[in-house]
PDB file of N, CA and C in Angstrom:
ATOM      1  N   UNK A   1      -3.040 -31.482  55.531  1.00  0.00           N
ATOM      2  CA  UNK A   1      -4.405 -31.376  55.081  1.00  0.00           C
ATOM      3  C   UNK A   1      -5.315 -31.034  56.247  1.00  0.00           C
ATOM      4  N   UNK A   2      -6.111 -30.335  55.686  1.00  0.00           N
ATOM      5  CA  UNK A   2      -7.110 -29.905  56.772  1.00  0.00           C
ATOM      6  C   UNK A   2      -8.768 -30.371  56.353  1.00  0.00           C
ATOM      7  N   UNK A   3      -9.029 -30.923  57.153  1.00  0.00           N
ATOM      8  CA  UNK A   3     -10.653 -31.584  56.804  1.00  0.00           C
ATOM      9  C   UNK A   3     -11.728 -30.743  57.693  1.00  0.00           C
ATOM     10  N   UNK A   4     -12.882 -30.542  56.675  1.00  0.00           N
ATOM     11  CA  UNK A   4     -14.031 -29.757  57.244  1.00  0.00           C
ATOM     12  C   UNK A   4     -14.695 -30.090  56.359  1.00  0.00           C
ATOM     13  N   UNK A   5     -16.586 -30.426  57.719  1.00  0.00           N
ATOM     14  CA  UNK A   5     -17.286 -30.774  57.189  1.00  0.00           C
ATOM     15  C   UNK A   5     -17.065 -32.222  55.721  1.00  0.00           C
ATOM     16  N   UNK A   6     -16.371 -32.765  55.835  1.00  0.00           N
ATOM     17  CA  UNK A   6     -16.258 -33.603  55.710  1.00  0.00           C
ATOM     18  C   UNK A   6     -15.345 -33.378  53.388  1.00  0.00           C
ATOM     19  N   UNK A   7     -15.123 -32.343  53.878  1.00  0.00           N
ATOM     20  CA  UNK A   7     -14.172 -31.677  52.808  1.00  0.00           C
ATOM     21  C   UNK A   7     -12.706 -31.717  53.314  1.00  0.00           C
ATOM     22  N   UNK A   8     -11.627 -32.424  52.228  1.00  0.00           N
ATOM     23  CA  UNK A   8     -10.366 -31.969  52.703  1.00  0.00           C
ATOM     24  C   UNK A   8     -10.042 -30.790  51.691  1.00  0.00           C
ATOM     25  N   UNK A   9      -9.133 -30.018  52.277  1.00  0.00           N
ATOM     26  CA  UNK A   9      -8.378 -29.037  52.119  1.00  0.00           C
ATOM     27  C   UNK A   9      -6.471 -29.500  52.026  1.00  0.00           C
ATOM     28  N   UNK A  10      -6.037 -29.488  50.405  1.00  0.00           N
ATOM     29  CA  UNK A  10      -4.852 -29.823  50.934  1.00  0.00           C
ATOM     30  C   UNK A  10      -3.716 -28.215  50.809  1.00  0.00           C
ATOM     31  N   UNK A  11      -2.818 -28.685  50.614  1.00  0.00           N
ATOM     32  CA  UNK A  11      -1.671 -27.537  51.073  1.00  0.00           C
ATOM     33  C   UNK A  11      -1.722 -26.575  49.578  1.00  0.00           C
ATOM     34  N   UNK A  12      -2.061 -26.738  48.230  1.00  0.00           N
ATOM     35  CA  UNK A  12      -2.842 -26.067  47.281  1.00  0.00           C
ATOM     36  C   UNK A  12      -4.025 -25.336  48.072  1.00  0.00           C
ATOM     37  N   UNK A  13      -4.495 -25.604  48.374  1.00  0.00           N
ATOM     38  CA  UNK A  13      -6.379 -24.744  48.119  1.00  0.00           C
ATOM     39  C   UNK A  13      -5.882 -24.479  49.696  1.00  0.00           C
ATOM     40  N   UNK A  14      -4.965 -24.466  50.826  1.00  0.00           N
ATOM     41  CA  UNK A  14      -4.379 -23.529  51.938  1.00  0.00           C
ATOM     42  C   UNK A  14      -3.737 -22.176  51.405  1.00  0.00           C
ATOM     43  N   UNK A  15      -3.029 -22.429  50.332  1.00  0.00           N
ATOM     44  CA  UNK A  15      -1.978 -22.081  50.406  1.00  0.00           C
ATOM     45  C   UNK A  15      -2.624 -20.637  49.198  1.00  0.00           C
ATOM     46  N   UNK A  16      -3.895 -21.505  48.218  1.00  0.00           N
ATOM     47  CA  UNK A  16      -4.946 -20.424  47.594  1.00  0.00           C
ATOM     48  C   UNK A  16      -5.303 -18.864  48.966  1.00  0.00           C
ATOM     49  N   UNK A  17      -6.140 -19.663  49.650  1.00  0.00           N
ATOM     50  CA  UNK A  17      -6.717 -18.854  50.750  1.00  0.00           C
ATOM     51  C   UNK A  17      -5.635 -17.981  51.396  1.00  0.00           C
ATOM     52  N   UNK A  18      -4.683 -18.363  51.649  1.00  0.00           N
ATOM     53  CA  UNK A  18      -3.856 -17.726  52.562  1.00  0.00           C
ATOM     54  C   UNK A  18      -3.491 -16.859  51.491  1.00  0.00           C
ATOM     55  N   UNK A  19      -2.889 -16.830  50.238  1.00  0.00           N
ATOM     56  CA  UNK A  19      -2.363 -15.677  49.621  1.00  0.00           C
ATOM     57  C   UNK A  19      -3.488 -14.568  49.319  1.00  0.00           C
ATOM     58  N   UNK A  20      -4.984 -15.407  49.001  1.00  0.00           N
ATOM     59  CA  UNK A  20      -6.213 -14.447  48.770  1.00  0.00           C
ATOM     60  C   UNK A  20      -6.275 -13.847  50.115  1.00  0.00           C
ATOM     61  N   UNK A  21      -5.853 -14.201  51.155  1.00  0.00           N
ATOM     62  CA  UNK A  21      -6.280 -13.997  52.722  1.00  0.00           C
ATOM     63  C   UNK A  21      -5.320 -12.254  52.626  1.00  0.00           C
ATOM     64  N   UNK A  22      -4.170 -12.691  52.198  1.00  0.00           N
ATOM     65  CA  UNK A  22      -2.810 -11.656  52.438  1.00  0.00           C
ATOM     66  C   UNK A  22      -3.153 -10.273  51.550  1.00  0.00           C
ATOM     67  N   UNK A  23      -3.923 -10.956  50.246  1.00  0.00           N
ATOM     68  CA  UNK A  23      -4.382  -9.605  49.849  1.00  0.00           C
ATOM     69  C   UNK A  23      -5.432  -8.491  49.979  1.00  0.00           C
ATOM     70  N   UNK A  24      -6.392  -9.153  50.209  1.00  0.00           N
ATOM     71  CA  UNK A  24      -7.279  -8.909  51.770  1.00  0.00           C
ATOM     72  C   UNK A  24      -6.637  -7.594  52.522  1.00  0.00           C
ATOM     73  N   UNK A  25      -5.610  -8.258  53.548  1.00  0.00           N
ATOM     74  CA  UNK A  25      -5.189  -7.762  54.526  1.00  0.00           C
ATOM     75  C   UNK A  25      -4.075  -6.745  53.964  1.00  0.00           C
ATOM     76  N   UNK A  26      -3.623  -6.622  53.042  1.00  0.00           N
ATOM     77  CA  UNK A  26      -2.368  -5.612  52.411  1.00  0.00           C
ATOM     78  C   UNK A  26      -3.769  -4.640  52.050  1.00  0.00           C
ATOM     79  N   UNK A  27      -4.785  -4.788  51.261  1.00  0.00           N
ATOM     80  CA  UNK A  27      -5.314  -3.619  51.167  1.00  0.00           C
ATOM     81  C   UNK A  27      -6.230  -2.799  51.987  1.00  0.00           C
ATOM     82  N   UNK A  28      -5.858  -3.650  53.092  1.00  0.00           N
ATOM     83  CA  UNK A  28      -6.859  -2.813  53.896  1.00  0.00           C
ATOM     84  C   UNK A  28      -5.378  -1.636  54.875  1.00  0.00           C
ATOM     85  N   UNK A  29      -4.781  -3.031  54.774  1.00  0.00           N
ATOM     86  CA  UNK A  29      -3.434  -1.627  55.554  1.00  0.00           C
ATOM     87  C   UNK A  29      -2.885  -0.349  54.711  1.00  0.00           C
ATOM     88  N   UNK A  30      -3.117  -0.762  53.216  1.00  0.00           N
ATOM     89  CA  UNK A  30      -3.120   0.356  52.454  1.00  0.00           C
ATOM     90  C   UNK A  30      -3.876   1.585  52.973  1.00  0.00           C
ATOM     91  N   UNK A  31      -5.133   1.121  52.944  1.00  0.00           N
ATOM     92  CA  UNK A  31      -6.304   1.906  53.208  1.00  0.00           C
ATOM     93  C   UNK A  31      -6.055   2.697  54.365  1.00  0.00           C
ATOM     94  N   UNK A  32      -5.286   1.718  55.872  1.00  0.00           N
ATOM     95  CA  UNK A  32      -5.582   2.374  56.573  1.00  0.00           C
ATOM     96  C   UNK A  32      -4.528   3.329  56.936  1.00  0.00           C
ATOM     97  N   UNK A  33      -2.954   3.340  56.467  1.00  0.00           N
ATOM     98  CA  UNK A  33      -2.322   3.757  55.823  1.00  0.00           C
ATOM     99  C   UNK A  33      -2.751   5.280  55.113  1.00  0.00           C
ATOM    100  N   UNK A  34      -3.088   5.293  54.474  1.00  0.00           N
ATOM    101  CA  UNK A  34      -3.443   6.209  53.530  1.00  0.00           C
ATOM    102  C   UNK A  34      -4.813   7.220  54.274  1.00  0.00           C
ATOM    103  N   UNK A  35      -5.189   7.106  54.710  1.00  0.00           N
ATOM    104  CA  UNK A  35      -6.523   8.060  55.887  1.00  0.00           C
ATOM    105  C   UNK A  35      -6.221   8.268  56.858  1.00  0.00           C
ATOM    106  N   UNK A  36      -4.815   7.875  56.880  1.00  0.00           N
ATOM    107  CA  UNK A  36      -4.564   7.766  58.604  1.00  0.00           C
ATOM    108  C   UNK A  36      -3.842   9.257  59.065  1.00  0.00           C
ATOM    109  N   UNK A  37      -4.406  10.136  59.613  1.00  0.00           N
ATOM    110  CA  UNK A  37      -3.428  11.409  59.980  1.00  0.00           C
ATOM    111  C   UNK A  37      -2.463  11.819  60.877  1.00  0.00           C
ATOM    112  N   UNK A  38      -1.994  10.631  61.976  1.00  0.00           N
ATOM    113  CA  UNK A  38      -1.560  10.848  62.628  1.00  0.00           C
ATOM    114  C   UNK A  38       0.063  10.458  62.099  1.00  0.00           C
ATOM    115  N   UNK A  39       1.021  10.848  62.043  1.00  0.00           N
ATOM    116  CA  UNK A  39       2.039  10.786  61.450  1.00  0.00           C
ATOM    117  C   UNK A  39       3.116   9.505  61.474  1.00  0.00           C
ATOM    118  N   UNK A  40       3.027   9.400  63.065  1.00  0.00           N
ATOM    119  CA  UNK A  40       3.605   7.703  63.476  1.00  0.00           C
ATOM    120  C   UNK A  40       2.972   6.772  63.362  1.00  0.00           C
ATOM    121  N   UNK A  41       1.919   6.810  63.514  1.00  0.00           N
ATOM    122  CA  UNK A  41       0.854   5.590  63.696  1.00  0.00           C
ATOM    123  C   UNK A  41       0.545   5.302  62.435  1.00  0.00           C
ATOM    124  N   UNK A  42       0.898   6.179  61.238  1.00  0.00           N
ATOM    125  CA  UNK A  42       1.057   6.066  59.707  1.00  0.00           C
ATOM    126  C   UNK A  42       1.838   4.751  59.474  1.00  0.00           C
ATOM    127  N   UNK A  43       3.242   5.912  60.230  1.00  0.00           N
ATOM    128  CA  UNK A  43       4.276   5.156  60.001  1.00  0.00           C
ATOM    129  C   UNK A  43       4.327   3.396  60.339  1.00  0.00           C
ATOM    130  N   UNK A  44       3.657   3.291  61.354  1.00  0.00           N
ATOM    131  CA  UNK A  44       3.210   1.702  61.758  1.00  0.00           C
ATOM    132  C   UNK A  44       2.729   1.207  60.914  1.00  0.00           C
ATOM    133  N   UNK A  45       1.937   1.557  60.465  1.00  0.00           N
ATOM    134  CA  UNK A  45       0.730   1.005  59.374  1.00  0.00           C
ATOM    135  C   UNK A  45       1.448   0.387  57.820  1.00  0.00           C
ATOM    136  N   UNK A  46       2.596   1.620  57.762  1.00  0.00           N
ATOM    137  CA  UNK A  46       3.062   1.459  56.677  1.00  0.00           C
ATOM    138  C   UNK A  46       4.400   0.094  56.661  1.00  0.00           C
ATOM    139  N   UNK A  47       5.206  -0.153  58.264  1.00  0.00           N
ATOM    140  CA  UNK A  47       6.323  -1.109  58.539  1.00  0.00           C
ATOM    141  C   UNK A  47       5.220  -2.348  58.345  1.00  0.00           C
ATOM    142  N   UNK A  48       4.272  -2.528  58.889  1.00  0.00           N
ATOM    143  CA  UNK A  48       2.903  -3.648  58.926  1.00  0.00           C
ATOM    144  C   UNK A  48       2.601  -4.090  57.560  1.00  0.00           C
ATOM    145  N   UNK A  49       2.304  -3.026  56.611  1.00  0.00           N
ATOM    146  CA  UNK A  49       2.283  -3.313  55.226  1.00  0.00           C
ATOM    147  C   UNK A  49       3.578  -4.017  54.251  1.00  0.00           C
ATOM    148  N   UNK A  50       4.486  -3.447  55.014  1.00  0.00           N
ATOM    149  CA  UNK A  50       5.352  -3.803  54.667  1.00  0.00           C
ATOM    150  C   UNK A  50       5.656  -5.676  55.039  1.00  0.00           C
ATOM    151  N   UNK A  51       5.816  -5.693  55.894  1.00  0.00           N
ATOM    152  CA  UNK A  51       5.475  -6.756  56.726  1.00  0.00           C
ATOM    153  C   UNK A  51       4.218  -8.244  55.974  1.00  0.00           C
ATOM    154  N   UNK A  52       3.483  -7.155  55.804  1.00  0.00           N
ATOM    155  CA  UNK A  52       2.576  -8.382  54.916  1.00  0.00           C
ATOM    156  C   UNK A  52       2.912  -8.322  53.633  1.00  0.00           C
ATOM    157  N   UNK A  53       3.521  -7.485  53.000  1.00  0.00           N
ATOM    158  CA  UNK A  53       3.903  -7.530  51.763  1.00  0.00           C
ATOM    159  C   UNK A  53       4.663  -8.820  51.614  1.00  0.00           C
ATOM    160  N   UNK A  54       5.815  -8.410  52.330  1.00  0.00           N
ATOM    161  CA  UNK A  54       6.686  -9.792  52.037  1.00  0.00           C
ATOM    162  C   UNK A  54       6.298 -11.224  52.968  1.00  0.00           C
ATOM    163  N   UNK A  55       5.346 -11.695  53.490  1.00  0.00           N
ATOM    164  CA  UNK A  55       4.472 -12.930  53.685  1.00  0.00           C
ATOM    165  C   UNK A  55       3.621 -13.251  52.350  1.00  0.00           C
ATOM    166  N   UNK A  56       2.927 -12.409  51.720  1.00  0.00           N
ATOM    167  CA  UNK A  56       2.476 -12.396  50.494  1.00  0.00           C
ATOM    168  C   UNK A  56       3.629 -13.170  49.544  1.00  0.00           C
ATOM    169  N   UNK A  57       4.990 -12.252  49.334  1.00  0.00           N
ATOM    170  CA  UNK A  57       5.643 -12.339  48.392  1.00  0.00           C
ATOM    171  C   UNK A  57       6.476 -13.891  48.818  1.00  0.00           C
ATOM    172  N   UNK A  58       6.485 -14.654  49.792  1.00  0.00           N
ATOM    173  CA  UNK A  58       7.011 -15.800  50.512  1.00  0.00           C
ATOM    174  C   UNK A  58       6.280 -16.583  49.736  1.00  0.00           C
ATOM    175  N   UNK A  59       4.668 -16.468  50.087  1.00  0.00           N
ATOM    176  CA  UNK A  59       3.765 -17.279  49.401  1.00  0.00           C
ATOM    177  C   UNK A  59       3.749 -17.626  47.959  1.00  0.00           C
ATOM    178  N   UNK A  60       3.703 -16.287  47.326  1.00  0.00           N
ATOM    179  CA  UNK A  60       3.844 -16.336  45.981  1.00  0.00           C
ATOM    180  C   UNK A  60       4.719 -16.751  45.744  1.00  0.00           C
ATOM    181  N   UNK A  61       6.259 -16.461  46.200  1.00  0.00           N
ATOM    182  CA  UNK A  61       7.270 -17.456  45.519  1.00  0.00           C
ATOM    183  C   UNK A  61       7.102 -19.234  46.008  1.00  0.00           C
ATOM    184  N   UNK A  62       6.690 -19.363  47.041  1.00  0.00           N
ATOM    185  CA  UNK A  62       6.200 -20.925  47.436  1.00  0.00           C
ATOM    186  C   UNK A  62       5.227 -21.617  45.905  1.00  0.00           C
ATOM    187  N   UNK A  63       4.231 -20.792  45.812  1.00  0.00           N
ATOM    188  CA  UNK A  63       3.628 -21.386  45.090  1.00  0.00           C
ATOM    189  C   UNK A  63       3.660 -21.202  43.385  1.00  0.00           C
ATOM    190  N   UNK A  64       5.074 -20.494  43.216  1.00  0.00           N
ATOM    191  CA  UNK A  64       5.303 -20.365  42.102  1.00  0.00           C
ATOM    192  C   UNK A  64       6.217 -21.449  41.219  1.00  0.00           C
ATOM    193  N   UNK A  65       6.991 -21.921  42.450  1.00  0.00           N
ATOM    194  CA  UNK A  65       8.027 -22.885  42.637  1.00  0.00           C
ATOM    195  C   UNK A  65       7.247 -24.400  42.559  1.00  0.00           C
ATOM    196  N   UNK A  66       5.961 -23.914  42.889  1.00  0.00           N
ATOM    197  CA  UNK A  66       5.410 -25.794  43.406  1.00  0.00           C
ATOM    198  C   UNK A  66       4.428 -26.030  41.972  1.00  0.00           C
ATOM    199  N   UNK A  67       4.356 -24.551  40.868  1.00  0.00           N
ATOM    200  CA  UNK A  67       3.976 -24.890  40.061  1.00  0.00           C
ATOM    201  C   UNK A  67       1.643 -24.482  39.612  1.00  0.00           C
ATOM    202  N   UNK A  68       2.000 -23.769  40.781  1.00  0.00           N
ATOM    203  CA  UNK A  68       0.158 -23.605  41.915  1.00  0.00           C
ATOM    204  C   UNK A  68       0.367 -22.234  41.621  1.00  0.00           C
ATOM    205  N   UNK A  69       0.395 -21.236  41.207  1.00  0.00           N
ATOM    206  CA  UNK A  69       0.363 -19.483  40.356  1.00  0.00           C
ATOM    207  C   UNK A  69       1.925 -19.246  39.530  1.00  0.00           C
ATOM    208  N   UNK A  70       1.274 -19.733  38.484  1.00  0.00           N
ATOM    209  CA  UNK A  70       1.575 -19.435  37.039  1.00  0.00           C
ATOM    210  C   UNK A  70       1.530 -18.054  36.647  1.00  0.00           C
ATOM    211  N   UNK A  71       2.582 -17.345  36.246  1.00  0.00           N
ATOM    212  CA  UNK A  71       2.604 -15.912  35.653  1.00  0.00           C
ATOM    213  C   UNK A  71       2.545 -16.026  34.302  1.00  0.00           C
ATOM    214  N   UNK A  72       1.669 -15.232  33.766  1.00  0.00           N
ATOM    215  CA  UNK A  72       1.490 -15.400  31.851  1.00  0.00           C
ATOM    216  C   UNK A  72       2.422 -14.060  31.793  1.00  0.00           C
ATOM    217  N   UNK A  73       3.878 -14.154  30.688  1.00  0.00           N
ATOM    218  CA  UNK A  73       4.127 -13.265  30.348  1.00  0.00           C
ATOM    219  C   UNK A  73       3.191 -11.930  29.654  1.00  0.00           C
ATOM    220  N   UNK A  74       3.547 -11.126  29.765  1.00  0.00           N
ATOM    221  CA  UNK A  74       2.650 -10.258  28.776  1.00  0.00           C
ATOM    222  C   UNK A  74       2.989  -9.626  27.607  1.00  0.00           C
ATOM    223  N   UNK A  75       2.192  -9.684  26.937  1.00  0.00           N
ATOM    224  CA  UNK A  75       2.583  -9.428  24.861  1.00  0.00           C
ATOM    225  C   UNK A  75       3.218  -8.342  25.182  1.00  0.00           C
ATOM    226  N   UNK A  76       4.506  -8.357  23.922  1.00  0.00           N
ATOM    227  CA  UNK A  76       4.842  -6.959  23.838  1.00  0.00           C
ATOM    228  C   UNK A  76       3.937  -5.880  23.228  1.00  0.00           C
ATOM    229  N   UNK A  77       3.640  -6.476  22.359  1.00  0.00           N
ATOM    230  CA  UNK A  77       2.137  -5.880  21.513  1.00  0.00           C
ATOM    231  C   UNK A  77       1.375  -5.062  22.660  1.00  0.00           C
ATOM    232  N   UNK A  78       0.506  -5.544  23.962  1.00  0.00           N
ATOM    233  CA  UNK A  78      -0.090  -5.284  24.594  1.00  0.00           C
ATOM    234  C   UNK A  78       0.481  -4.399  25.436  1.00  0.00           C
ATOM    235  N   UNK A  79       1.998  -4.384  25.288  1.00  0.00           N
ATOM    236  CA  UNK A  79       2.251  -3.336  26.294  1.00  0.00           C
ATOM    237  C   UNK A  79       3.172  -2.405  25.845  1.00  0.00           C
ATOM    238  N   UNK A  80       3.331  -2.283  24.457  1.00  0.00           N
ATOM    239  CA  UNK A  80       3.361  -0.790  23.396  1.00  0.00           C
ATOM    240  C   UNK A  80       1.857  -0.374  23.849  1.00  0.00           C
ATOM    241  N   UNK A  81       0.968  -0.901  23.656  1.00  0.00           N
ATOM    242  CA  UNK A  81      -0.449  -0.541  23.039  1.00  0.00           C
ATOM    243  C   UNK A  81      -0.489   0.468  24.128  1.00  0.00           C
ATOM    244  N   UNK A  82      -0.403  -0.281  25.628  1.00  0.00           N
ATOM    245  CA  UNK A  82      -0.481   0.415  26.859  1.00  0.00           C
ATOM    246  C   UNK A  82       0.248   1.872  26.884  1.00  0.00           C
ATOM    247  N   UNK A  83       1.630   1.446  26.831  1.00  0.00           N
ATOM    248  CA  UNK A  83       2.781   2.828  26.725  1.00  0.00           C
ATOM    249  C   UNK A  83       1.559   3.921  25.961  1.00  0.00           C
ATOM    250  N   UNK A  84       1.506   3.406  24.926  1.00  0.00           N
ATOM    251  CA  UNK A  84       1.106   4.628  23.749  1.00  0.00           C
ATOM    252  C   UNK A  84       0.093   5.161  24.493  1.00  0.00           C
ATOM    253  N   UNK A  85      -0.734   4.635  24.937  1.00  0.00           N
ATOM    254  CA  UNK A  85      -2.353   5.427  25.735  1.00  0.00           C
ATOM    255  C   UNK A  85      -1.983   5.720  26.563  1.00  0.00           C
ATOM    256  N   UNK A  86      -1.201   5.617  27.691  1.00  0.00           N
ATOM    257  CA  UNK A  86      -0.901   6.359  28.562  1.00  0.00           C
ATOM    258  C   UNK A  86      -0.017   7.538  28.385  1.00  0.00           C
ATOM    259  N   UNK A  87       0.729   7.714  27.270  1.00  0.00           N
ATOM    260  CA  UNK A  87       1.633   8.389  27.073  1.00  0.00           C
ATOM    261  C   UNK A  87       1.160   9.698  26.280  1.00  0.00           C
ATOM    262  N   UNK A  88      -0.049   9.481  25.997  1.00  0.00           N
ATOM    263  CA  UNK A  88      -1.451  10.514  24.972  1.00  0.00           C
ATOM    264  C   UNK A  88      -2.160  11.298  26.166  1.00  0.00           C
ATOM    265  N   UNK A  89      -1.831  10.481  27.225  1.00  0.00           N
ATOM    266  CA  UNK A  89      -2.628  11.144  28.494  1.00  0.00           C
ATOM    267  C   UNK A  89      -4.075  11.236  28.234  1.00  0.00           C
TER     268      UNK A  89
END
């Protein structure tokens, strides 16, 4: 636990921030990734992304396991509906 200002913080509402923190930081390496013209220094950008991808995906399975991000399946209904509109172009 981490205390501030006279707020604790336990390993939930860390463990919130840090995955909101990771996505943050994956889209900005996207970003920088993606504008970036120099061909290697791409390539960095992109092993880095990579890199935070799976710290992200650590997290998420941590806190999927502890019961702290819940995945809602999704309707099949809702995702014919999808197919079909995308598939109308």
């Amino acid at each position: 636990m981490i205390q501030m200002n006279n707020q604790t913080m336990g390993d939930k509402e860390l463990m919130n921030d840090s995955i909101s923190s990771q996505k943050m930081i994956e889209s900005n390496y996207n970003t920088y990734a993606n504008e970036c013209v120099n061909p290697s220094l791409r390539t960095d950008f992109l092993n880095i992304l990579k890199d935070e991808h799976d710290i992200q995906a650590e997290l998420f399975n941590e806190m999927q396991k502890r019961g702290w991000y819940q995945v809602k399946p999704a309707d099949p209904n809702d995702i014919a509906q999808s197919v079909q509109k995308l598939s109308q172009g």
